[in-house]
PDB file of N, CA and C in Angstrom:
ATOM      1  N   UNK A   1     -11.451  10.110  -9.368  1.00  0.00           N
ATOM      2  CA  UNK A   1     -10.077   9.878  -8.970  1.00  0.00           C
ATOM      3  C   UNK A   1     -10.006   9.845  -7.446  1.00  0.00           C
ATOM      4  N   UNK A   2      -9.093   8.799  -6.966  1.00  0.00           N
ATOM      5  CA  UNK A   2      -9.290   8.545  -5.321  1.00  0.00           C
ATOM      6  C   UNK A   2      -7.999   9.607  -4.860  1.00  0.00           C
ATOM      7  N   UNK A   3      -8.452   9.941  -3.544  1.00  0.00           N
ATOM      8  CA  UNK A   3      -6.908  11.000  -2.894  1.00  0.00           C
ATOM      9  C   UNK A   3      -6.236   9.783  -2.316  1.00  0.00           C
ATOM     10  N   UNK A   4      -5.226   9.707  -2.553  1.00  0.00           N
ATOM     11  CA  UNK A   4      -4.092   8.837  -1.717  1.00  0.00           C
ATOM     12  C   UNK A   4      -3.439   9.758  -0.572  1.00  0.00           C
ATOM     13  N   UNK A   5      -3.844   8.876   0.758  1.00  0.00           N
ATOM     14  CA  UNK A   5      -3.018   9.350   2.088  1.00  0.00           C
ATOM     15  C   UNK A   5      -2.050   8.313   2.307  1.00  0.00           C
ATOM     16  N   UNK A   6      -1.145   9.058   3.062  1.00  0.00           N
ATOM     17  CA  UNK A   6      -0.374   7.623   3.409  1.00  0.00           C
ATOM     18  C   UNK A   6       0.381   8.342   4.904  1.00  0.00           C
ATOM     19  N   UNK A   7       0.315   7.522   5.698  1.00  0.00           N
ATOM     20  CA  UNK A   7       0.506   7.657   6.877  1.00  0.00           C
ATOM     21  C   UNK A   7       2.134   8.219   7.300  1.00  0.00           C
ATOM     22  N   UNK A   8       2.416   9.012   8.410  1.00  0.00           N
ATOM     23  CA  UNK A   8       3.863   9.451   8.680  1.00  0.00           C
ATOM     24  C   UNK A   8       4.600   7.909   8.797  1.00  0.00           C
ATOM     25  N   UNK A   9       4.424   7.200   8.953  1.00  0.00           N
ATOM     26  CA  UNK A   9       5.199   6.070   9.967  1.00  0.00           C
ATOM     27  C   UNK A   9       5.388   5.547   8.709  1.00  0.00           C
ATOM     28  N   UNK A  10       4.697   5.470   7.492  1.00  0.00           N
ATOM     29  CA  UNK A  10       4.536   4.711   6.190  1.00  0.00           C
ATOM     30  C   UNK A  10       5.950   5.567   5.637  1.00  0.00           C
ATOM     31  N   UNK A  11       5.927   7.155   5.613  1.00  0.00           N
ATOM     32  CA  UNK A  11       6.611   7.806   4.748  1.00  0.00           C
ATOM     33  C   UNK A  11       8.055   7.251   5.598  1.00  0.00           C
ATOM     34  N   UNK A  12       7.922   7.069   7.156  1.00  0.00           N
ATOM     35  CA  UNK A  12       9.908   6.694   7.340  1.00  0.00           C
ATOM     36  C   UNK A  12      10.245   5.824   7.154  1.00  0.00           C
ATOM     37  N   UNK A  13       9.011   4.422   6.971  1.00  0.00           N
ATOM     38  CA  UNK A  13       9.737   3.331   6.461  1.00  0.00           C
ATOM     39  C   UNK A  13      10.349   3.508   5.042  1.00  0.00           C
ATOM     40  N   UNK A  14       9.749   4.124   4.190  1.00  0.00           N
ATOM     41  CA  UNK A  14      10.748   4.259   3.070  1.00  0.00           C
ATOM     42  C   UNK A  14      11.760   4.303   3.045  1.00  0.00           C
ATOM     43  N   UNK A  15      12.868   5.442   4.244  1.00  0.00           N
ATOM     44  CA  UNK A  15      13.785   5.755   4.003  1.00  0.00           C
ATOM     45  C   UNK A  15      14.442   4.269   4.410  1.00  0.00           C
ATOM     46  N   UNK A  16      14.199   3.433   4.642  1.00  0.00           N
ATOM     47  CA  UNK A  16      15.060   1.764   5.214  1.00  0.00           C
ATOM     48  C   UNK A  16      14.826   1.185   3.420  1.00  0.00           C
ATOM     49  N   UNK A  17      13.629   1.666   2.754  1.00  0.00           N
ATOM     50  CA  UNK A  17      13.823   0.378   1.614  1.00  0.00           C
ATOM     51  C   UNK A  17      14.852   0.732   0.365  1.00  0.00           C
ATOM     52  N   UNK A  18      15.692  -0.299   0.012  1.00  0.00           N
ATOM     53  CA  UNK A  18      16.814   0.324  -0.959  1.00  0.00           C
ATOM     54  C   UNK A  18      16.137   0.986  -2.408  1.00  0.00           C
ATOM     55  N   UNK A  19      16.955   1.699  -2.822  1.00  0.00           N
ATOM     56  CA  UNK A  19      16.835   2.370  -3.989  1.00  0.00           C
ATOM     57  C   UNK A  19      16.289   1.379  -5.237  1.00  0.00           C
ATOM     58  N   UNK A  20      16.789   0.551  -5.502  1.00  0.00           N
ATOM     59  CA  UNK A  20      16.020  -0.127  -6.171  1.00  0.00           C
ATOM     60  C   UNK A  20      15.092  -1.088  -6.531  1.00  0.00           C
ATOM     61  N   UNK A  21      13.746  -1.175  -5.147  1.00  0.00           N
ATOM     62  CA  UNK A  21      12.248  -0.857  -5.075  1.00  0.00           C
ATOM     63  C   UNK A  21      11.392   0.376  -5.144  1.00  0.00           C
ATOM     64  N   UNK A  22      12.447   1.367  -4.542  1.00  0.00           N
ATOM     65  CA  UNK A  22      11.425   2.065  -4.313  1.00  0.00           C
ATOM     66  C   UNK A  22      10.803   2.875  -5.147  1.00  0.00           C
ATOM     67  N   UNK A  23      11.305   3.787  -6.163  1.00  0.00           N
ATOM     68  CA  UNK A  23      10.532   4.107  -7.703  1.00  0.00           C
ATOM     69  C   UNK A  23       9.475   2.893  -7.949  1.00  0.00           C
ATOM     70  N   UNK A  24       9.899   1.517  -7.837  1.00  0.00           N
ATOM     71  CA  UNK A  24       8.567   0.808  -8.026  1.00  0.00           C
ATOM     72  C   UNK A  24       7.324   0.927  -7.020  1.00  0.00           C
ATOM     73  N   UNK A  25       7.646   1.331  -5.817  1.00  0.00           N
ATOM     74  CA  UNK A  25       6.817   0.997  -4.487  1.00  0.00           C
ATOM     75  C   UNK A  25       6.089   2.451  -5.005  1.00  0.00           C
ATOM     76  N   UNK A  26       7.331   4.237  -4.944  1.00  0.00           N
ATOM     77  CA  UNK A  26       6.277   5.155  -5.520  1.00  0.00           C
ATOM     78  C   UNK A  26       5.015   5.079  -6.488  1.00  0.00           C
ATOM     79  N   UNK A  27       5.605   4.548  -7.809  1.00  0.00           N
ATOM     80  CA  UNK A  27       4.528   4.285  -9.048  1.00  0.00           C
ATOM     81  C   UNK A  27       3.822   3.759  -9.014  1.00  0.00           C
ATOM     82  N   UNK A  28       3.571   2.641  -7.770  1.00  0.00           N
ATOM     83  CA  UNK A  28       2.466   1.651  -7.289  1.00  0.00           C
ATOM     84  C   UNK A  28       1.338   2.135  -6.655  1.00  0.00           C
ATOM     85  N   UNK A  29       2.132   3.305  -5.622  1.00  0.00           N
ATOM     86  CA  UNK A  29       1.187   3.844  -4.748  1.00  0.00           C
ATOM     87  C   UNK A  29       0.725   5.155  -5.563  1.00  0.00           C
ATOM     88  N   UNK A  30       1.227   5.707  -6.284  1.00  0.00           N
ATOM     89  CA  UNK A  30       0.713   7.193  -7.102  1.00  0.00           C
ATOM     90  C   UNK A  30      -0.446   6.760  -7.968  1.00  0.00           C
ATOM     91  N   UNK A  31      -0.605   5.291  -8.580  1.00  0.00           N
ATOM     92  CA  UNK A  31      -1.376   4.637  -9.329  1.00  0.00           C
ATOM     93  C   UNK A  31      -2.695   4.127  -9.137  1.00  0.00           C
ATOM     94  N   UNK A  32      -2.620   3.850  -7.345  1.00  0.00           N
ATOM     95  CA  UNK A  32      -3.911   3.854  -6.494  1.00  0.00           C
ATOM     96  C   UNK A  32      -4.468   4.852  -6.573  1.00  0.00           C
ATOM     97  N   UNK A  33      -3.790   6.227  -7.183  1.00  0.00           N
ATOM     98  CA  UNK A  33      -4.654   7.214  -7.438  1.00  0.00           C
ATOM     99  C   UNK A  33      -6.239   6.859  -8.544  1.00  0.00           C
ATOM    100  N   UNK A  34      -5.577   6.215  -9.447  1.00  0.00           N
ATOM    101  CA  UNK A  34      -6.860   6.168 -10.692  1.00  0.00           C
ATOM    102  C   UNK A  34      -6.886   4.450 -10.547  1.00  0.00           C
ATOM    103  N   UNK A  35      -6.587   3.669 -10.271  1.00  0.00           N
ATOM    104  CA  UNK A  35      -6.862   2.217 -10.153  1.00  0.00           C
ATOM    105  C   UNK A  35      -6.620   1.876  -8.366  1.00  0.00           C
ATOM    106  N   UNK A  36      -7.622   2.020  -7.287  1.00  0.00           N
ATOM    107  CA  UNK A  36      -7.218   1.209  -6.315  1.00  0.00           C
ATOM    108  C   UNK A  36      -7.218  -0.155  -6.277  1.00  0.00           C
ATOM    109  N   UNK A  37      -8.032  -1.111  -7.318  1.00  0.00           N
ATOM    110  CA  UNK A  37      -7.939  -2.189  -7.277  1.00  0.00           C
ATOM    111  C   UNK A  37      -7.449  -2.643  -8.445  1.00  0.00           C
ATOM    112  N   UNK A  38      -5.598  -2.363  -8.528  1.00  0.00           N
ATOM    113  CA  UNK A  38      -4.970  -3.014  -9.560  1.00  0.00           C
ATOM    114  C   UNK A  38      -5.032  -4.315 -10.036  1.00  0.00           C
ATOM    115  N   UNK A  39      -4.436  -4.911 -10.925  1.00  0.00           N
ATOM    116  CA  UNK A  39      -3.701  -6.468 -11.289  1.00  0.00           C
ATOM    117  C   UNK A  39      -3.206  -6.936 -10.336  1.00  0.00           C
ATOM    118  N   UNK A  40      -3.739  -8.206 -10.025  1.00  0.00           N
ATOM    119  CA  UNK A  40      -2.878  -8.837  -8.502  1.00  0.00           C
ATOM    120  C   UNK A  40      -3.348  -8.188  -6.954  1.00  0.00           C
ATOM    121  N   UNK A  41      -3.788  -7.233  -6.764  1.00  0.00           N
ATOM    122  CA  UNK A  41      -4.320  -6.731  -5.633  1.00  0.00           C
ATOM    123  C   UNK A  41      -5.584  -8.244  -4.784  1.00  0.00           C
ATOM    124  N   UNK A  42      -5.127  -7.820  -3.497  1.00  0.00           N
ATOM    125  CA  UNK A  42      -5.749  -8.901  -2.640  1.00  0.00           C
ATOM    126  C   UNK A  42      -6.212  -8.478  -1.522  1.00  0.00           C
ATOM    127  N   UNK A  43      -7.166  -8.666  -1.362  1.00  0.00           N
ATOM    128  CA  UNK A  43      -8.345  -8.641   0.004  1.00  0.00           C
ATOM    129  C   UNK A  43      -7.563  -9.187   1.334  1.00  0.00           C
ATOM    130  N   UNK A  44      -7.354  -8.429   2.472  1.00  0.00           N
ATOM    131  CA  UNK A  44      -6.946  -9.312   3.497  1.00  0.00           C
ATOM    132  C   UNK A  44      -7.947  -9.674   4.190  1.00  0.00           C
ATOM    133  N   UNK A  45      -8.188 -11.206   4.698  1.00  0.00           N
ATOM    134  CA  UNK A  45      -8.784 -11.502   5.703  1.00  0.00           C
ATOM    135  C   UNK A  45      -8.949 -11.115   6.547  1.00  0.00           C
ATOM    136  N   UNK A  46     -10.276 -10.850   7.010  1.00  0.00           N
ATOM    137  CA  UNK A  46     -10.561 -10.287   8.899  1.00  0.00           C
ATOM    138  C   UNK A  46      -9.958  -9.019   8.847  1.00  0.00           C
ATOM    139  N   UNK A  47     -10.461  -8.481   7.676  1.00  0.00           N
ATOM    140  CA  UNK A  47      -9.974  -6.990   7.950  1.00  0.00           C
ATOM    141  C   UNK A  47     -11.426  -5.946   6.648  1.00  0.00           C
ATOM    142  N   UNK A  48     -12.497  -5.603   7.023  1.00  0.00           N
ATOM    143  CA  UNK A  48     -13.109  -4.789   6.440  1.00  0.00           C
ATOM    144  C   UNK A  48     -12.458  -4.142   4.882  1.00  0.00           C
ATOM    145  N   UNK A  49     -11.649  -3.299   5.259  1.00  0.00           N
ATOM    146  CA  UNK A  49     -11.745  -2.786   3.635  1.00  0.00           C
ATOM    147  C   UNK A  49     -10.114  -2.823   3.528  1.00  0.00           C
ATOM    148  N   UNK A  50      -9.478  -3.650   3.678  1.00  0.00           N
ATOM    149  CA  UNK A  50      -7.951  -3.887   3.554  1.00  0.00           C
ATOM    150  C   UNK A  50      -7.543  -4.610   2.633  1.00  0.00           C
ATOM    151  N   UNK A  51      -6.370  -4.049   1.775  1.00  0.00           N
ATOM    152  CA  UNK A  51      -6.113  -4.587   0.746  1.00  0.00           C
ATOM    153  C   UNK A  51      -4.252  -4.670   0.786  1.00  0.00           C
ATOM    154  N   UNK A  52      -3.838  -5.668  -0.187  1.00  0.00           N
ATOM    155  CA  UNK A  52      -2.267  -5.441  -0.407  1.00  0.00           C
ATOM    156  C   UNK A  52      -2.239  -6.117  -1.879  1.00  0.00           C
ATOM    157  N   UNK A  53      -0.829  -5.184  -2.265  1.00  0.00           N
ATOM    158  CA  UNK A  53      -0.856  -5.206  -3.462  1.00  0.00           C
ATOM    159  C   UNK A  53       1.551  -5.858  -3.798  1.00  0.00           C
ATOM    160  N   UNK A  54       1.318  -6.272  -4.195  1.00  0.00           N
ATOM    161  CA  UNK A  54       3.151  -6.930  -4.486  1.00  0.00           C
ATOM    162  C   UNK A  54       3.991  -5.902  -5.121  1.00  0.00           C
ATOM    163  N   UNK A  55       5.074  -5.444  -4.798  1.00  0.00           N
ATOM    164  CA  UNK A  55       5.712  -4.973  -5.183  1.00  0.00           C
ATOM    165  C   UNK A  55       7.583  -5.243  -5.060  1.00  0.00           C
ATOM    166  N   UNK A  56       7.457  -6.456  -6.176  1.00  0.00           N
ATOM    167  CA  UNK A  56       8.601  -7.547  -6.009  1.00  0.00           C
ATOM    168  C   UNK A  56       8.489  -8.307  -4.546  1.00  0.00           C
ATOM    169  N   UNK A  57       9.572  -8.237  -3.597  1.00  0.00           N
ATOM    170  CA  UNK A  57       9.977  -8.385  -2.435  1.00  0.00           C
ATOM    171  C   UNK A  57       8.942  -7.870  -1.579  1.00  0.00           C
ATOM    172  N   UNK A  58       8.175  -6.782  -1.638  1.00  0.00           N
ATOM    173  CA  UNK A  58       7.575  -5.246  -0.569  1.00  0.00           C
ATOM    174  C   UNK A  58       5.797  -5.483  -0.935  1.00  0.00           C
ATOM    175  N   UNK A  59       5.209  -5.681   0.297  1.00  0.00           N
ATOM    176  CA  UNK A  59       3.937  -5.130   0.104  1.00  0.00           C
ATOM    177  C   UNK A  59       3.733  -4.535   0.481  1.00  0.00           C
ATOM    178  N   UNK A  60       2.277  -3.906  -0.045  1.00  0.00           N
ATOM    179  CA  UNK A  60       1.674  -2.405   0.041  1.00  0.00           C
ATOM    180  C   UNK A  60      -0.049  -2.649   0.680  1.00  0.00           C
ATOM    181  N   UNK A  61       0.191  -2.326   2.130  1.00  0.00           N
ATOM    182  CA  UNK A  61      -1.050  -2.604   2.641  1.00  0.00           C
ATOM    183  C   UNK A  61      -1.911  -1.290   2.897  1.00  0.00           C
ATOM    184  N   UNK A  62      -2.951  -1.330   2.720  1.00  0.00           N
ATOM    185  CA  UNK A  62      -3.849  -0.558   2.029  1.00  0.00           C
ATOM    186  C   UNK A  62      -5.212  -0.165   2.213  1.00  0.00           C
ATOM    187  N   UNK A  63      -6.333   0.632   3.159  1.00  0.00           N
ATOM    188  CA  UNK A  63      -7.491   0.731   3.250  1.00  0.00           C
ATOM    189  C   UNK A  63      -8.323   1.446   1.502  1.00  0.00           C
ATOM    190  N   UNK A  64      -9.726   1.095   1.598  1.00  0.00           N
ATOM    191  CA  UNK A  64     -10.131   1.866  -0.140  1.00  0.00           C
ATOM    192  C   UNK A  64     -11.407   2.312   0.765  1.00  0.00           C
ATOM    193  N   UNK A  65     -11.476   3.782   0.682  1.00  0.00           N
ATOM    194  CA  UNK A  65     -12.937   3.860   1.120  1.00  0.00           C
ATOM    195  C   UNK A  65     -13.755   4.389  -0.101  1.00  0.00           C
ATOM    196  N   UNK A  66     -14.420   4.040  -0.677  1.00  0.00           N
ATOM    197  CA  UNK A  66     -15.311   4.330  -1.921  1.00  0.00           C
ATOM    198  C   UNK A  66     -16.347   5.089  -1.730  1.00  0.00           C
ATOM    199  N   UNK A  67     -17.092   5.245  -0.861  1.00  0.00           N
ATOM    200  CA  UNK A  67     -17.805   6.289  -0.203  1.00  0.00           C
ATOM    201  C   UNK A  67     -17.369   8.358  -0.661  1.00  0.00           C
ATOM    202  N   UNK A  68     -16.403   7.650   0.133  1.00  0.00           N
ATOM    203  CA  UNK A  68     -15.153   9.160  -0.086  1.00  0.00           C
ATOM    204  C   UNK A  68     -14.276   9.123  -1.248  1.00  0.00           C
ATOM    205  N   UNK A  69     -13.918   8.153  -1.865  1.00  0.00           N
ATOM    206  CA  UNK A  69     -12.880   8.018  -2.922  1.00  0.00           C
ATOM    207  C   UNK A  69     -11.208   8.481  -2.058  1.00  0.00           C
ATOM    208  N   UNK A  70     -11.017   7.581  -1.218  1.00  0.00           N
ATOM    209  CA  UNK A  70     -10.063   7.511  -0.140  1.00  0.00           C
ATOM    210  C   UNK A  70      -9.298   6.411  -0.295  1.00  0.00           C
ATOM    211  N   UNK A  71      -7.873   6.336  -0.715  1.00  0.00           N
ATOM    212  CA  UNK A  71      -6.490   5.363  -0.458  1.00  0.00           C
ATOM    213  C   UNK A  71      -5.924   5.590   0.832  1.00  0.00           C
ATOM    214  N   UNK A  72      -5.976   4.882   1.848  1.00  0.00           N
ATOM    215  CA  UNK A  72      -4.992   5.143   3.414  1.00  0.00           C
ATOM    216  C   UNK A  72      -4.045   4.255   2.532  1.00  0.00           C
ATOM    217  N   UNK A  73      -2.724   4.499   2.981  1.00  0.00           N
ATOM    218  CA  UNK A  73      -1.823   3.357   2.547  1.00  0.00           C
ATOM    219  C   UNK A  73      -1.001   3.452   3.878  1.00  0.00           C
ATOM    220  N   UNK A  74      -1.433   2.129   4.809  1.00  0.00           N
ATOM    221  CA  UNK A  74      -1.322   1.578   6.336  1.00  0.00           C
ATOM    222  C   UNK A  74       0.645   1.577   6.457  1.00  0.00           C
ATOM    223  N   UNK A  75       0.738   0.471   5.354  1.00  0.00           N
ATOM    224  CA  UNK A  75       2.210   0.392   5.744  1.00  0.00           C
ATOM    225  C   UNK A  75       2.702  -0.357   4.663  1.00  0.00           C
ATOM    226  N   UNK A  76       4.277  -0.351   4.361  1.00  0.00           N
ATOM    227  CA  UNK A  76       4.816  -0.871   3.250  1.00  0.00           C
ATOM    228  C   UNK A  76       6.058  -1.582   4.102  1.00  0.00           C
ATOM    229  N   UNK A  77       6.114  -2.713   3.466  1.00  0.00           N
ATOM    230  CA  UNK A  77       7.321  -3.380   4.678  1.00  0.00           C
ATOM    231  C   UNK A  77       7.722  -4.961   3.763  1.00  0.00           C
ATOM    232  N   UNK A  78       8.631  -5.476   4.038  1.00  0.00           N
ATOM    233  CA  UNK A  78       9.094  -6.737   3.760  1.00  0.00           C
ATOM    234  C   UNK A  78       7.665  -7.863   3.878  1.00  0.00           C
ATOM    235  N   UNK A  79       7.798  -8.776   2.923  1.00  0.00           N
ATOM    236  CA  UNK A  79       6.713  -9.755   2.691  1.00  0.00           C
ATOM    237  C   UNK A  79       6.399 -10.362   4.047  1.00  0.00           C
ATOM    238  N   UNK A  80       7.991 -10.717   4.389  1.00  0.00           N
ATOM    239  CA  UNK A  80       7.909 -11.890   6.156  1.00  0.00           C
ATOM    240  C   UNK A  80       7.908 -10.625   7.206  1.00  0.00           C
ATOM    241  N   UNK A  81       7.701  -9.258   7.000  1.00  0.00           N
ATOM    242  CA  UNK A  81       7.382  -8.581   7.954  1.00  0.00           C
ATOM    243  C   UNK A  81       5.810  -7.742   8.215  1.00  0.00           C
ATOM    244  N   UNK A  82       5.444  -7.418   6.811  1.00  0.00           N
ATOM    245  CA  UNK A  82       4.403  -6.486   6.600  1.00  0.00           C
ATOM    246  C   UNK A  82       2.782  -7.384   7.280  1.00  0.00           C
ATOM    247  N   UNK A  83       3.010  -7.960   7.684  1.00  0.00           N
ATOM    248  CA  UNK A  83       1.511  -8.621   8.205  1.00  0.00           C
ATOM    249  C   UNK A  83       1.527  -8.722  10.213  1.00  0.00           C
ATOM    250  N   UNK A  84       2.520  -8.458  10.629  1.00  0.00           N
ATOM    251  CA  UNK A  84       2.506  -8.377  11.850  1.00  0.00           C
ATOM    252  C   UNK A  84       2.295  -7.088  12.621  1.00  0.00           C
ATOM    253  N   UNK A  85       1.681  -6.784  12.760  1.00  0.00           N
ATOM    254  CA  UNK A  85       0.531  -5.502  13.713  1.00  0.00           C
ATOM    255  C   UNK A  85       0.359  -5.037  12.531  1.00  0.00           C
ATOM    256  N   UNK A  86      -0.190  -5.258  12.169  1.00  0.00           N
ATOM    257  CA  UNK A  86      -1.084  -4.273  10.904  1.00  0.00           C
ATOM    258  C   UNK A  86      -2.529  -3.051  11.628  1.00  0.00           C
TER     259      UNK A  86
END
């Protein structure tokens, strides 16, 4: 089973996403616990061990270190926002 971290800056964007994503965005990310590489999960380019995963509207960008059995979860943000300074 992998430990899921997720960064301070990750936990305040939550408080901006409305109530009804975010139970989906939680259950997504609690789930990287026993599956980091869900259904639909995608490799980002030019990025070592980076991943994002859809959650409706919201992605979920994502380091996997397998070594350690390690989830970073970088940042969660709007589709037309979540790829700029990653």
């Amino acid at each position: 089973m992998y430990r899921v971290i997720i960064k301070k800056k990750v936990l305040k964007s939550l408080d901006k996403i409305p109530v009804a994503y975010l139970s989906s965005i939680k259950e997504t990310v609690n789930d990287l616990e026993t599956n980091p590489r869900p259904f639909g999960y995608r490799k980002l380019e030019g990025f070592e061990n980076s991943y994002r995963i859809r959650v409706g509207i919201y992605r979920i960008i994502y380091t996997i270190e397998d070594d350690i059995l390690t989830v970073e979860v970088i940042k969660i943000d709007l589709r037309s926002r979540v790829y700029n300074q990653i």
